[in-house]
Protein backbone atom coordinates (compact mmCIF):
# COMPACT_ATOMS: atom_id res chain seq x y z
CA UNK A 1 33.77 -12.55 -23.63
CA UNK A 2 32.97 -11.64 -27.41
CA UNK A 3 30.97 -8.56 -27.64
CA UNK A 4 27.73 -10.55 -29.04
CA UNK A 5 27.98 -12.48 -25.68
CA UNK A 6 28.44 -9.44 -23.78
CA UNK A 7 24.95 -7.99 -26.19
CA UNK A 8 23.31 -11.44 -25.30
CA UNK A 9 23.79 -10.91 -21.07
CA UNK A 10 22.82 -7.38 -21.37
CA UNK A 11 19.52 -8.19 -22.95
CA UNK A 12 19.08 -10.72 -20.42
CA UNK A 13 20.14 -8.36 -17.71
CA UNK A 14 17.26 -6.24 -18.91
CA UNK A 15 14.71 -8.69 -19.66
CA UNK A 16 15.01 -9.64 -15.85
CA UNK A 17 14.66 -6.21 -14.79
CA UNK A 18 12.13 -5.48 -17.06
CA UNK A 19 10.31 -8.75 -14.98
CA UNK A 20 11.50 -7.13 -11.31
CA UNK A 21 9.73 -3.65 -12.10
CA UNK A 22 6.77 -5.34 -13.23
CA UNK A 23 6.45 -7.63 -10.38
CA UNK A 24 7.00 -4.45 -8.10
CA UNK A 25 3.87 -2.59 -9.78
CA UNK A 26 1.68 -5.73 -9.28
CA UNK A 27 2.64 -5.97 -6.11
CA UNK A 28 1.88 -2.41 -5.29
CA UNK A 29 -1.78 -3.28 -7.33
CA UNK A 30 -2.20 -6.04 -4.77
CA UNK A 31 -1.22 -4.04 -1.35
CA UNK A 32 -3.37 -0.93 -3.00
CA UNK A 33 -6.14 -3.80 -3.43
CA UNK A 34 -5.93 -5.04 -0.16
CA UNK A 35 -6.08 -1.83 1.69
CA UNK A 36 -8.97 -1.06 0.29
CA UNK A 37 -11.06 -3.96 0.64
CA UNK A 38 -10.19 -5.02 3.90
CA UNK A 39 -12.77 -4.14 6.95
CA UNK A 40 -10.32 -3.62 9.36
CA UNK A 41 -7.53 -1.44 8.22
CA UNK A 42 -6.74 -0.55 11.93
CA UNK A 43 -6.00 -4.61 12.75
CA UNK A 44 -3.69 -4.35 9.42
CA UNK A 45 -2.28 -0.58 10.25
CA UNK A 46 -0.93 -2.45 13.67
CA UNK A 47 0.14 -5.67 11.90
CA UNK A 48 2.36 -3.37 9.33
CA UNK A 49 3.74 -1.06 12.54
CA UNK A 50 4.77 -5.13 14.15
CA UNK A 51 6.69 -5.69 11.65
CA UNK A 52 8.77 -2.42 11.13
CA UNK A 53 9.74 -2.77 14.91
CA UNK A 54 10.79 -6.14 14.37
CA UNK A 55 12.68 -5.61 11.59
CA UNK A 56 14.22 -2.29 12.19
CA UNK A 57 18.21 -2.87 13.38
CA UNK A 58 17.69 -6.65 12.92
CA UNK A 59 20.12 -8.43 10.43
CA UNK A 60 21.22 -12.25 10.35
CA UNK A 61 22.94 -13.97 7.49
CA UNK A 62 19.30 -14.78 6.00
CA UNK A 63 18.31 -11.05 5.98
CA UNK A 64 21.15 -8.45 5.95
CA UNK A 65 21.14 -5.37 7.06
CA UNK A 66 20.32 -4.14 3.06
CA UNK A 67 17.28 -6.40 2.73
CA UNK A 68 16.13 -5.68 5.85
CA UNK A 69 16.32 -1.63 5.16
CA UNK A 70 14.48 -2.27 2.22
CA UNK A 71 11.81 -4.21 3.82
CA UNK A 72 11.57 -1.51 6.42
CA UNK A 73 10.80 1.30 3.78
CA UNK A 74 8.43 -0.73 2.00
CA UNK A 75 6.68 -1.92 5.04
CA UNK A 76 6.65 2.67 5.78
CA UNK A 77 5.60 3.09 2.41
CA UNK A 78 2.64 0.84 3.08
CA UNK A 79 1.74 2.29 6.23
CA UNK A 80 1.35 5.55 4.73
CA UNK A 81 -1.49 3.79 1.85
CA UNK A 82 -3.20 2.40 5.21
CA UNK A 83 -3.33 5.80 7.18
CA UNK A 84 -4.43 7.33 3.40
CA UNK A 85 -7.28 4.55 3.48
CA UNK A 86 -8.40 5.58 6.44
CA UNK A 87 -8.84 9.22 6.15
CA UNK A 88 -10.32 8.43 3.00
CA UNK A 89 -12.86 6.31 4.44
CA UNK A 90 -13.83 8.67 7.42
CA UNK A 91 -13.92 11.53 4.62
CA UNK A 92 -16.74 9.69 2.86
CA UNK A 93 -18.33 8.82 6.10
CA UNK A 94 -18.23 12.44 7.13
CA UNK A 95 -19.64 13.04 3.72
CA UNK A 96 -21.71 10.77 3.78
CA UNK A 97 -23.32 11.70 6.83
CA UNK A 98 -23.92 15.32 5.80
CA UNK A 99 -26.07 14.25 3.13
CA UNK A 100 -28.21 12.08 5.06
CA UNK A 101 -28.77 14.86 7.52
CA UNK A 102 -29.52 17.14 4.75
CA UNK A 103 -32.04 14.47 3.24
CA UNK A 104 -33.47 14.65 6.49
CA UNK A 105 -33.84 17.97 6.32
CA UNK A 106 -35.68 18.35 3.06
CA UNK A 107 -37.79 15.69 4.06
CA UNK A 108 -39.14 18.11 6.95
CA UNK A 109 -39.29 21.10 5.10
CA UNK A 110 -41.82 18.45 2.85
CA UNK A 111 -44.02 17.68 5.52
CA UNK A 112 -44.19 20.87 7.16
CA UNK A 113 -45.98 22.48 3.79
């Protein structure tokens, strides 16, 4: 191989890495995305712990051991944005909550003068 060849398959080695990292972060966009907008992030924290178990020390010529590893940490990785979710949404609950009760409050002291 001539070294402009060897120039031309590097680029092209990059170019298609530059294409896997940005498919990664848009796929992280779209899991972030989902999380948050789905109602029922308990029915999708079980769905994600399914899968782990079923994948975890499962390999077959379709998915080896590598792939499936991989799959495993992403599948933790998105587990952890679910269990985020939800202590985000009970924090703003909790929140607010407070403030109704302390709209309720003020609207008492009101009517008491």
């Amino acid at each position: 191989m001539t070294p402009s060849e060897l120039e031309a398959r590097f680029a092209q080695y990059d170019e298609r890495i530059a294409a896997l990292e940005a498919e990664k972060q848009a796929n992280s966009w779209f899991t972030l995305a989902v999380i948050g907008s789905h109602p029922d992030t308990e029915m999708l924290l079980e769905v994600v712990r399914a899968a782990i178990q079923t994948l975890r020390g499962k390999t077959s010529p379709e998915a080896p051991a590598g792939v499936a590893a991989a799959t495993v940490l992403r599948l933790l990785e998105i587990e952890r944005q679910i269990l985020k979710a939800q202590q985000s949404r009970q924090e703003l609950a909790e929140a607010g909550e407070a403030e109704r009760l302390l709209e309720q409050q003020r609207a008492g002291s009101e009517q008491e003068r």
